[in-house]
PDB file of N, CA and C in Angstrom:
ATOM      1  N   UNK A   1      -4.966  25.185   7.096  1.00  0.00           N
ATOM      2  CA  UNK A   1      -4.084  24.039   7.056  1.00  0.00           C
ATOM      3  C   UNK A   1      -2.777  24.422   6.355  1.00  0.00           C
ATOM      4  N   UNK A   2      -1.328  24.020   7.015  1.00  0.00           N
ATOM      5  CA  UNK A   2      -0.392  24.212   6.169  1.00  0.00           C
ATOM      6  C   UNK A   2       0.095  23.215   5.208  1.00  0.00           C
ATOM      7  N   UNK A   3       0.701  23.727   4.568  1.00  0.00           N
ATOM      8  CA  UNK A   3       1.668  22.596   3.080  1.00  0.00           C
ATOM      9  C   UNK A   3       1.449  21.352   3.850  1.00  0.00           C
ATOM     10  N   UNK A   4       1.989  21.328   4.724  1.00  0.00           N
ATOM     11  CA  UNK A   4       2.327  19.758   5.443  1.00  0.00           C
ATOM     12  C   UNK A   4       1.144  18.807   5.375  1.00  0.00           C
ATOM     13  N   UNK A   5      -0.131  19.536   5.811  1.00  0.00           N
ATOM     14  CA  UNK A   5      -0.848  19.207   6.763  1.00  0.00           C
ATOM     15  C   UNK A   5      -1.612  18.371   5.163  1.00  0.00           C
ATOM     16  N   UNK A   6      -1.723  19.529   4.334  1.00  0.00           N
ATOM     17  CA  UNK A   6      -2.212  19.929   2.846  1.00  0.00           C
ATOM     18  C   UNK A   6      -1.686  18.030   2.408  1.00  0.00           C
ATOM     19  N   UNK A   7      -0.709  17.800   2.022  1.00  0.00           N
ATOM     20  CA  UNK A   7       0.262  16.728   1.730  1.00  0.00           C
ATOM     21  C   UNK A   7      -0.282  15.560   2.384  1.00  0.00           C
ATOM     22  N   UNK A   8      -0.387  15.598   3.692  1.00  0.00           N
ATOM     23  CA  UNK A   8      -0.909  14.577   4.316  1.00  0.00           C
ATOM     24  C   UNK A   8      -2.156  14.117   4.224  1.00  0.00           C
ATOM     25  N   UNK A   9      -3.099  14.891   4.123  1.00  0.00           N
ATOM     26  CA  UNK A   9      -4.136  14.616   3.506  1.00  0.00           C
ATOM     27  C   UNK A   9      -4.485  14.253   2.083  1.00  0.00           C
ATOM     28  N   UNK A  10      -3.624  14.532   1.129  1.00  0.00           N
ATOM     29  CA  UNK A  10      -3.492  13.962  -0.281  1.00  0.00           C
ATOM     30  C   UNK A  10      -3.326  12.440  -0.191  1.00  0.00           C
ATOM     31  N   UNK A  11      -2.174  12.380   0.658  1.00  0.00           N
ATOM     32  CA  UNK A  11      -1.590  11.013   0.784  1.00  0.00           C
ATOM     33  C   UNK A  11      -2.793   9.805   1.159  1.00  0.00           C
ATOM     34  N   UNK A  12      -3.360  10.224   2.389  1.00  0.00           N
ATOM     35  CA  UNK A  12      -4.481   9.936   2.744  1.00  0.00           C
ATOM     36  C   UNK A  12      -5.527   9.502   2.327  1.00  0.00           C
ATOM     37  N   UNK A  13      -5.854  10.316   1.365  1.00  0.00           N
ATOM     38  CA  UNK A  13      -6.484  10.262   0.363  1.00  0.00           C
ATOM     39  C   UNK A  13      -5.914   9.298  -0.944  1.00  0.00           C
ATOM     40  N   UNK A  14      -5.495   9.170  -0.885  1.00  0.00           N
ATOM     41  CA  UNK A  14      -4.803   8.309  -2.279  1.00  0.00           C
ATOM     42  C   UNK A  14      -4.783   6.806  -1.631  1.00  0.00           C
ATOM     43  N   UNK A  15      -4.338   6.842  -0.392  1.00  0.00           N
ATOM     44  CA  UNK A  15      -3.921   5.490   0.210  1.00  0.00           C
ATOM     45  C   UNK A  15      -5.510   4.740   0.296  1.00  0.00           C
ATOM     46  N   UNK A  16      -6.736   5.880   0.785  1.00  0.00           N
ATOM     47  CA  UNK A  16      -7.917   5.366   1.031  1.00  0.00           C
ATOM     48  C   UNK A  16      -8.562   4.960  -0.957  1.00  0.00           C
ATOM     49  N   UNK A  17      -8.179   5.540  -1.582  1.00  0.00           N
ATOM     50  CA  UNK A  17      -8.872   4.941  -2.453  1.00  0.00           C
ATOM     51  C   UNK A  17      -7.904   3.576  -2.767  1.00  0.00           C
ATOM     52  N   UNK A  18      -6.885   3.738  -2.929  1.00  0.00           N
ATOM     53  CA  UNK A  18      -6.188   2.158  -3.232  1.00  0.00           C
ATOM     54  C   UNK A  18      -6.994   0.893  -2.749  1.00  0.00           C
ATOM     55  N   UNK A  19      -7.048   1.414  -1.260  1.00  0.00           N
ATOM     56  CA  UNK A  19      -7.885   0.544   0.022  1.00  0.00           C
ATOM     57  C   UNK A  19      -9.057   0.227  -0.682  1.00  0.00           C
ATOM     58  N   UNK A  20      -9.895   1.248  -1.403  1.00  0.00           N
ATOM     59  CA  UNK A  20     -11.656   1.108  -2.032  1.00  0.00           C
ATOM     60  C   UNK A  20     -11.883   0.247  -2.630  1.00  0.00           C
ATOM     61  N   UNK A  21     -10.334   0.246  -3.762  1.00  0.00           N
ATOM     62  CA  UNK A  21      -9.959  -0.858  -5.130  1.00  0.00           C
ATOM     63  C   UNK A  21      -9.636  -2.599  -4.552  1.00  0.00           C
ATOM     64  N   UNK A  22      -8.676  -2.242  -3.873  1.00  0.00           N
ATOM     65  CA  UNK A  22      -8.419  -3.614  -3.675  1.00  0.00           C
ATOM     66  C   UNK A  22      -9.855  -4.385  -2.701  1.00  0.00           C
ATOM     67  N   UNK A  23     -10.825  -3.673  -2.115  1.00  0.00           N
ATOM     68  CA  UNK A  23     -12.052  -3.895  -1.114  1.00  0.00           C
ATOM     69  C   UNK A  23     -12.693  -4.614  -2.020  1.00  0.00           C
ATOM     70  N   UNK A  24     -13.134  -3.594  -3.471  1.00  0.00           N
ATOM     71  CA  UNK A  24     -14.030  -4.090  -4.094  1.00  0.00           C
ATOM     72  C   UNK A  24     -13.450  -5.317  -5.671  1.00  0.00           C
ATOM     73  N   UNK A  25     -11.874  -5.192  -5.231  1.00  0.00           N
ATOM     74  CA  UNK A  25     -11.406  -6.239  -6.367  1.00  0.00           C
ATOM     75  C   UNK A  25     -11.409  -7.764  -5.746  1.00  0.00           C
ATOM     76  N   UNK A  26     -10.924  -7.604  -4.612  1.00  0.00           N
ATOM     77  CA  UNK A  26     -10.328  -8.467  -3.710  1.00  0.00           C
ATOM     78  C   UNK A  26     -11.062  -9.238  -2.139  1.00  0.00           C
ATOM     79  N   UNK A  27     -11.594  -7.964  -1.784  1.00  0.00           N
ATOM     80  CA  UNK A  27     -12.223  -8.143  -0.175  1.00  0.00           C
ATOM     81  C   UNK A  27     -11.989  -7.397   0.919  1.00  0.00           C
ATOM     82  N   UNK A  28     -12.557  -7.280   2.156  1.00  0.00           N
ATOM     83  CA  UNK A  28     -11.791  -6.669   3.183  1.00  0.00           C
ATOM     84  C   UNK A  28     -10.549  -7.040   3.773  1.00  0.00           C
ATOM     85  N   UNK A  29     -10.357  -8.667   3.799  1.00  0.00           N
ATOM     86  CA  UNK A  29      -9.306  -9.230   4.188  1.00  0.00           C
ATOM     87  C   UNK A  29      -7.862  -8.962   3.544  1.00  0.00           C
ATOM     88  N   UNK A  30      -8.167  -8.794   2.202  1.00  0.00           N
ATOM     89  CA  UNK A  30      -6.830  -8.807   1.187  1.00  0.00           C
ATOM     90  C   UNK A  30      -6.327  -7.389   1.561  1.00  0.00           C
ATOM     91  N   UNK A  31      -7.558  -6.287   1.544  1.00  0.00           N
ATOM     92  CA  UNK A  31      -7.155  -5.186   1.723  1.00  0.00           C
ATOM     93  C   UNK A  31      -6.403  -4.810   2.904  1.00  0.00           C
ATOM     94  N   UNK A  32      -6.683  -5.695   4.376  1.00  0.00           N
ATOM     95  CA  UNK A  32      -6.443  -5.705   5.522  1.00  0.00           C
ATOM     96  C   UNK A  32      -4.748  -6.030   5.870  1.00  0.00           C
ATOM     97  N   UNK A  33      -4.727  -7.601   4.912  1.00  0.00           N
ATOM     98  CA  UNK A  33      -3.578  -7.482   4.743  1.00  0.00           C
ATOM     99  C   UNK A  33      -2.509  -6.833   3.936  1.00  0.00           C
ATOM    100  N   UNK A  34      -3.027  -6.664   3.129  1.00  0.00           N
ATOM    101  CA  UNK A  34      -1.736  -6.052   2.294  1.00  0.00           C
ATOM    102  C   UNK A  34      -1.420  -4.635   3.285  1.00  0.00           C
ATOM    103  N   UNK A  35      -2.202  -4.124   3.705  1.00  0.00           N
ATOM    104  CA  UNK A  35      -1.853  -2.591   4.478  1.00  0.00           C
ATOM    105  C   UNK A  35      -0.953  -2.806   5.819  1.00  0.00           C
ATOM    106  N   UNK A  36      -1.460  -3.845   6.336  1.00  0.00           N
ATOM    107  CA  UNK A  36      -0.573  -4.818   7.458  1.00  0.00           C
ATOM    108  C   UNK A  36       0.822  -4.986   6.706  1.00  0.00           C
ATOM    109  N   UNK A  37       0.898  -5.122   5.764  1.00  0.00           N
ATOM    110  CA  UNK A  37       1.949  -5.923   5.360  1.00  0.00           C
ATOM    111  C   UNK A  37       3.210  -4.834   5.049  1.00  0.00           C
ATOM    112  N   UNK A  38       2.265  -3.850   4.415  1.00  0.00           N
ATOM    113  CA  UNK A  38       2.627  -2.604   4.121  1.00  0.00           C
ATOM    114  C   UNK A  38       3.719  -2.003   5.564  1.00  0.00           C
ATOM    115  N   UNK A  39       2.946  -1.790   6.146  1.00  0.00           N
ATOM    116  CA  UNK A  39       3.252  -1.188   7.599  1.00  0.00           C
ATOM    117  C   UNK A  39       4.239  -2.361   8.255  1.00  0.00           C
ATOM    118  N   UNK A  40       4.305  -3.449   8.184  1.00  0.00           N
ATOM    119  CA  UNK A  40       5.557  -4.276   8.596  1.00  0.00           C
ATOM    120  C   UNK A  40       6.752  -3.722   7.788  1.00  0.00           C
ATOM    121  N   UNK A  41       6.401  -3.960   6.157  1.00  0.00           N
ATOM    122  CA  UNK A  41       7.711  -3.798   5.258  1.00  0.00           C
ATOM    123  C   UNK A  41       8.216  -2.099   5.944  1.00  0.00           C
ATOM    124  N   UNK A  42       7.853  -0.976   6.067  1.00  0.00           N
ATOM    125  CA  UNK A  42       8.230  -0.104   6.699  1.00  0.00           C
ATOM    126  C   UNK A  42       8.627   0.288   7.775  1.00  0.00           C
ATOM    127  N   UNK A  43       8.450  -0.985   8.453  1.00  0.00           N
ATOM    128  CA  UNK A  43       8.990  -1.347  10.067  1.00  0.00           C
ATOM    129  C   UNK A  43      10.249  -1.823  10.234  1.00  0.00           C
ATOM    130  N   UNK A  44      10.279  -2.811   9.274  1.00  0.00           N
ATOM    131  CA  UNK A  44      11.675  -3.918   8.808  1.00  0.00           C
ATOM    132  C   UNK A  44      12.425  -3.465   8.023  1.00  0.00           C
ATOM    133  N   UNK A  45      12.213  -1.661   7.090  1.00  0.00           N
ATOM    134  CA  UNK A  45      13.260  -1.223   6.083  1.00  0.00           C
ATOM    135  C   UNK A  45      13.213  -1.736   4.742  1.00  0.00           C
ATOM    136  N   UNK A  46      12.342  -2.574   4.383  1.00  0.00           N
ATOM    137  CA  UNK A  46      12.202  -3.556   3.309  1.00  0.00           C
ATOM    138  C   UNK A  46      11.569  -2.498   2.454  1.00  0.00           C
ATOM    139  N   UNK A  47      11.674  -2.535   1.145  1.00  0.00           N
ATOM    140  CA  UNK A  47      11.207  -2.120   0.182  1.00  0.00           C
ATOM    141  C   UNK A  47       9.727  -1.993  -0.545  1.00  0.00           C
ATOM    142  N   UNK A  48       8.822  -1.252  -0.650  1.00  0.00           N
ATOM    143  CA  UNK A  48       7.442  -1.386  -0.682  1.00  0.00           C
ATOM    144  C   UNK A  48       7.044  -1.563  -2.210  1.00  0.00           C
ATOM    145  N   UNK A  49       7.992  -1.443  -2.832  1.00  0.00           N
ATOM    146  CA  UNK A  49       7.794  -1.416  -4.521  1.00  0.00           C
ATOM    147  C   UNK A  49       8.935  -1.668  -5.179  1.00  0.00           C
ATOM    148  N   UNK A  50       9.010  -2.275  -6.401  1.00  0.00           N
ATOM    149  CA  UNK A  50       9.955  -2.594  -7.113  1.00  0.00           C
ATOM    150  C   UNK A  50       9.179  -3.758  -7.876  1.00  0.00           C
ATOM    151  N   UNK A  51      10.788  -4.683  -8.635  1.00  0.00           N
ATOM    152  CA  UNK A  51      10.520  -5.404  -9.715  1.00  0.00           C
ATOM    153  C   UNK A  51      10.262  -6.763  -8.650  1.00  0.00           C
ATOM    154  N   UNK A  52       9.182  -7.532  -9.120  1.00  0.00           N
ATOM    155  CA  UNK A  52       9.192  -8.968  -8.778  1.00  0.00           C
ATOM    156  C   UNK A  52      10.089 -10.032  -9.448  1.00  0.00           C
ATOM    157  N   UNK A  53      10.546 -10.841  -8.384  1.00  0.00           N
ATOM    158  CA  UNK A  53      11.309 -11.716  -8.844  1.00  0.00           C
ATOM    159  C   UNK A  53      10.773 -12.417 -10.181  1.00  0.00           C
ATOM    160  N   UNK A  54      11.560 -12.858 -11.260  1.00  0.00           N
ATOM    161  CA  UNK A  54      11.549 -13.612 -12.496  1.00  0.00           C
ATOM    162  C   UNK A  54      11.446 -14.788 -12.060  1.00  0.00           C
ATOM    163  N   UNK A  55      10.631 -15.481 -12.660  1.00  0.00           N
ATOM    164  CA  UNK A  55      10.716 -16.904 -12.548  1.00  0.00           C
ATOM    165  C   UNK A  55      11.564 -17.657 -13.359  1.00  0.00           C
ATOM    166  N   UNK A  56      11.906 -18.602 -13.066  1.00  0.00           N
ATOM    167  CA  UNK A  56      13.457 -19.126 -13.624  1.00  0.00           C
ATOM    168  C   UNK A  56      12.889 -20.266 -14.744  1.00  0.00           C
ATOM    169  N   UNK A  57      12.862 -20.174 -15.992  1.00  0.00           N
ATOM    170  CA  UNK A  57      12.930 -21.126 -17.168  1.00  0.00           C
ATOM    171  C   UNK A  57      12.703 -22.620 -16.565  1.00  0.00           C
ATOM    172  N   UNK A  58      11.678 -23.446 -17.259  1.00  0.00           N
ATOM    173  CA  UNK A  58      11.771 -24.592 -16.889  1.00  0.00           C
ATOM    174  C   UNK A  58      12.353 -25.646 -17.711  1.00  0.00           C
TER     175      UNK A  58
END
């Protein structure tokens, strides 16, 4: 396998355990979506991480 191939399979690997966590925190569904959601935001250019909006003082 080369570097590339090497990389891709890390990734892979990392993405499938995230998937394990949120399965057994959350459900299959949550996990289902968020990866859906995932794969839209990377479709649309949108940002996959960052700061969440502040909620505004009441």
């Amino acid at each position: 396998m080369n570097e590339e191939d090497q990389s891709k399979d890390r990734f892979f690997e990392r993405v499938g355990e995230v998937a394990e966590e949120m399965i057994a925190a959350h459900g299959k569904e949550f996990a289902m979506g968020t990866l859906i959601l995932a794969a839209r935001f990377i479709v649309e250019g949108k940002p996959l991480a960052g700061r969440r909006p502040e909620s505004k003082p009441s």
